[in-house]
N, C-alpha and C. Protein backbone atom coordinates (compact mmCIF):
# COMPACT_ATOMS: atom_id res chain seq x y z
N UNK A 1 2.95 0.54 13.12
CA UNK A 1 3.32 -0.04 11.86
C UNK A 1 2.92 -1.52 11.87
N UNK A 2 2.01 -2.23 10.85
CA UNK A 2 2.08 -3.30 10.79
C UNK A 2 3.43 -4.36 10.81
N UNK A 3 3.16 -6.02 11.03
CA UNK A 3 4.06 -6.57 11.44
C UNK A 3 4.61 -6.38 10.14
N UNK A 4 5.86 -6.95 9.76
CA UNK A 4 6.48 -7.14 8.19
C UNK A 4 5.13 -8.38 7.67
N UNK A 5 5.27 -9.61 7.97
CA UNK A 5 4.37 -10.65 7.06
C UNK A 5 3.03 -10.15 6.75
N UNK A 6 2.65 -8.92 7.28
CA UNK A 6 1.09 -8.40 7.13
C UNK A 6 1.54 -7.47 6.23
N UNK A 7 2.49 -7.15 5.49
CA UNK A 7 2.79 -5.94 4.84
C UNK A 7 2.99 -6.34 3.72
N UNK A 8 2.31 -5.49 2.26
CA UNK A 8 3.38 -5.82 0.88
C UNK A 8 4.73 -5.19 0.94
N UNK A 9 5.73 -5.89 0.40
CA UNK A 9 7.15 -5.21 0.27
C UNK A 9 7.79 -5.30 -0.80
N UNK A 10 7.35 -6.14 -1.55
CA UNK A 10 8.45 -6.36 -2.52
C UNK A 10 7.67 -5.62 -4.08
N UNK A 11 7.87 -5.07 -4.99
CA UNK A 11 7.61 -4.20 -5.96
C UNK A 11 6.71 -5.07 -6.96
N UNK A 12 6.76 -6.49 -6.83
CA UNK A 12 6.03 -7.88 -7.63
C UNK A 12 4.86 -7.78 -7.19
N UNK A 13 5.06 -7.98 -5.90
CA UNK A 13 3.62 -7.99 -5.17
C UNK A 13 2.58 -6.30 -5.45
N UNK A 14 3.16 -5.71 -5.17
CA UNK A 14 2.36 -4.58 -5.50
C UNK A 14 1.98 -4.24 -6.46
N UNK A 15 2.48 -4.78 -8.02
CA UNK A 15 2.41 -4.84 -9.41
C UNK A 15 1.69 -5.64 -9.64
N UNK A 16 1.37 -6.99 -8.38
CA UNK A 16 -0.16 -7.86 -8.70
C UNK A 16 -0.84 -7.53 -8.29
N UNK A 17 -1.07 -7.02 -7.53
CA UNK A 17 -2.38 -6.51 -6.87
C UNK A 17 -2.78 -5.06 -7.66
N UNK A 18 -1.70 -4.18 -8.50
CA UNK A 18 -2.13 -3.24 -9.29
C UNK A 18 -2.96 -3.89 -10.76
N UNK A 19 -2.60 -4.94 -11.30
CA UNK A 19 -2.40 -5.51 -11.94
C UNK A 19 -3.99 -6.75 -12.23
N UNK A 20 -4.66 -6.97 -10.78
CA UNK A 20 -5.09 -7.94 -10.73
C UNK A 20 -6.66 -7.24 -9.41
N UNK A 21 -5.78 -6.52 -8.49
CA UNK A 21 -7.28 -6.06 -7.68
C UNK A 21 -7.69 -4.86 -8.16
N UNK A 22 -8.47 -4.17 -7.13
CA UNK A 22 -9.40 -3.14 -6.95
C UNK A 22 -8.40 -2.24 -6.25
N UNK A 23 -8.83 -0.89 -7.02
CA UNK A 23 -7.88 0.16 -6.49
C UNK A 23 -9.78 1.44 -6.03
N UNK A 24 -8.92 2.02 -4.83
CA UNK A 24 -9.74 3.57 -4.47
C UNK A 24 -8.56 4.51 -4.46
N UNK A 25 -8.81 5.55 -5.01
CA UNK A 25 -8.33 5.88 -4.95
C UNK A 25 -8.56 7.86 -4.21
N UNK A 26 -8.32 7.99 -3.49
CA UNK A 26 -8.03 9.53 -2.76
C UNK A 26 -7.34 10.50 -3.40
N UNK A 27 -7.39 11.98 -3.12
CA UNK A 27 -6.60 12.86 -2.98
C UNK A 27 -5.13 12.97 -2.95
N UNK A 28 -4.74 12.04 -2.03
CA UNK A 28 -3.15 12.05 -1.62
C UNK A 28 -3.17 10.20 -1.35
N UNK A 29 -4.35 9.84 -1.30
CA UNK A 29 -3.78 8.45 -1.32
C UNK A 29 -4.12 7.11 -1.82
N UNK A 30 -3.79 6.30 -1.95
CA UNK A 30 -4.33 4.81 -3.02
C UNK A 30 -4.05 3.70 -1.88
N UNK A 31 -5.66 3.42 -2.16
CA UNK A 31 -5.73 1.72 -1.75
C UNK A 31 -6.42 0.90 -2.50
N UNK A 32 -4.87 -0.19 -2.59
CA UNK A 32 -5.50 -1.39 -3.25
C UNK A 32 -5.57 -2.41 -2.50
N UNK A 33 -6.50 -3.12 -3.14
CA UNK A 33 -6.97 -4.55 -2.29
C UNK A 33 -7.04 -6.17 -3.30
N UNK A 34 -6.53 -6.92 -3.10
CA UNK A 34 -6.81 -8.42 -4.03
C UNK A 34 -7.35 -9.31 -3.27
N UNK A 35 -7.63 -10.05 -3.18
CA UNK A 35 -8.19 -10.94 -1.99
C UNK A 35 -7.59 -12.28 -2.69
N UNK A 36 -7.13 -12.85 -1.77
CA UNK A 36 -6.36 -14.47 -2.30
C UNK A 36 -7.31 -15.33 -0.86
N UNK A 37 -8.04 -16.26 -1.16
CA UNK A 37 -8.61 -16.76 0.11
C UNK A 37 -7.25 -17.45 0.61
N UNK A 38 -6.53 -17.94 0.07
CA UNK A 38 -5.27 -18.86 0.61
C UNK A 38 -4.43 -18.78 1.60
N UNK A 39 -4.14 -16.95 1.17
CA UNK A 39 -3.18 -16.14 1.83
C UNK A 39 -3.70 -15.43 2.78
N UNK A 40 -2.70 -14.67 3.64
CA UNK A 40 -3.16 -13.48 5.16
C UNK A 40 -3.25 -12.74 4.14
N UNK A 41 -4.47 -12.14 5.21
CA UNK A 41 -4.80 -10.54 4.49
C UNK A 41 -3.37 -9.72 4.73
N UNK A 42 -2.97 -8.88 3.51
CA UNK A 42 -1.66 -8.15 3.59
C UNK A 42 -2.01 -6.56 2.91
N UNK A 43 -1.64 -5.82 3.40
CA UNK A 43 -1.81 -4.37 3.05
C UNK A 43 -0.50 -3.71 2.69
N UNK A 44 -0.46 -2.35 1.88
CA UNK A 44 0.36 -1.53 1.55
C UNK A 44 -0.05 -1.06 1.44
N UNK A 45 0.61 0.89 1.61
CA UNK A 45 0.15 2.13 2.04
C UNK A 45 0.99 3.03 0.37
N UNK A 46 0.74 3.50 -0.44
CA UNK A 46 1.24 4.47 -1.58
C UNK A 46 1.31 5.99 -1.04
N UNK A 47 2.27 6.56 -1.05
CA UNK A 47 1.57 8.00 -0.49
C UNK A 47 2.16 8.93 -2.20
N UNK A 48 1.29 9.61 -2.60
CA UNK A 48 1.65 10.34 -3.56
C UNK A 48 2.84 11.71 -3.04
N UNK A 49 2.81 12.60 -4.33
CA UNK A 49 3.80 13.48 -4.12
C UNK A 49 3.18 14.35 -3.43
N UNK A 50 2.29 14.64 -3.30
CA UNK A 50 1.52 15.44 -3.19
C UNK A 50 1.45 15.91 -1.39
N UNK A 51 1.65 14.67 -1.08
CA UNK A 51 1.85 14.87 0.59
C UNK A 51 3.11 15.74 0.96
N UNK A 52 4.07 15.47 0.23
CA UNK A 52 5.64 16.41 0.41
C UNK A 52 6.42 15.08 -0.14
N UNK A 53 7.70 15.79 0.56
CA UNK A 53 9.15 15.02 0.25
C UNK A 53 8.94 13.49 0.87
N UNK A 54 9.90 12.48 0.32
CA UNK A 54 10.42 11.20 0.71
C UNK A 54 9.98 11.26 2.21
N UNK A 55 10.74 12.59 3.27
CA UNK A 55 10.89 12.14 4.54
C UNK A 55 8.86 12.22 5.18
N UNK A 56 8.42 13.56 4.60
CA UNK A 56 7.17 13.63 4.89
C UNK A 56 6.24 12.14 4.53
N UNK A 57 6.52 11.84 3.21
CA UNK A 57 5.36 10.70 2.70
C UNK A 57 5.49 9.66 3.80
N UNK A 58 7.09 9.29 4.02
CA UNK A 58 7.15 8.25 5.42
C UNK A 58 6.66 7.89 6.37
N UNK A 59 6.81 9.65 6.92
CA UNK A 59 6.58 9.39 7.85
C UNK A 59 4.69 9.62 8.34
N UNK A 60 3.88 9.97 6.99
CA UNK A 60 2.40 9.81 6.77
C UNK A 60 1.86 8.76 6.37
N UNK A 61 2.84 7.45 6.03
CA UNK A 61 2.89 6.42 5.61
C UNK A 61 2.45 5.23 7.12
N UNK A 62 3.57 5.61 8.26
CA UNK A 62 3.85 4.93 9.41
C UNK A 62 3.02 5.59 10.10
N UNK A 63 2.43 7.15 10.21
CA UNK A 63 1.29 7.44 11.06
C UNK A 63 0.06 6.31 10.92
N UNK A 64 0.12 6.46 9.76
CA UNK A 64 -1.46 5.68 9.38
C UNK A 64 -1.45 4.02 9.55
């Protein structure tokens, strides 16, 4: 699992970068990317429904 400060967490942040970057998007999964030269590069993982339940998406979330 990435450290926490390398991670998006808060629902703002992920609403700018939906909002403002580049999305790919997969089968079962979405990556977006914004680039701020200012800031650390920071990532977040979306897992759709499609993977299974809450406990499954998690824990396909923290594999990756």
């Amino acid at each position: 699992m990435l450290p926490r400060p390398l991670r998006l967490t808060r629902t703002g942040e992920y609403r700018a970068v939906y909002a403002n970057g580049r999305a790919r998007r997969g089968e079962s999964l979405v990556c977006i990317v914004l680039a701020l030269p200012e800031e650390l590069t920071r990532a977040g993982v979306v897992a759709s429904k499609r993977v299974g339940g809450a406990v499954q998406r998690n824990r396909a979330k923290r594999r990756l």
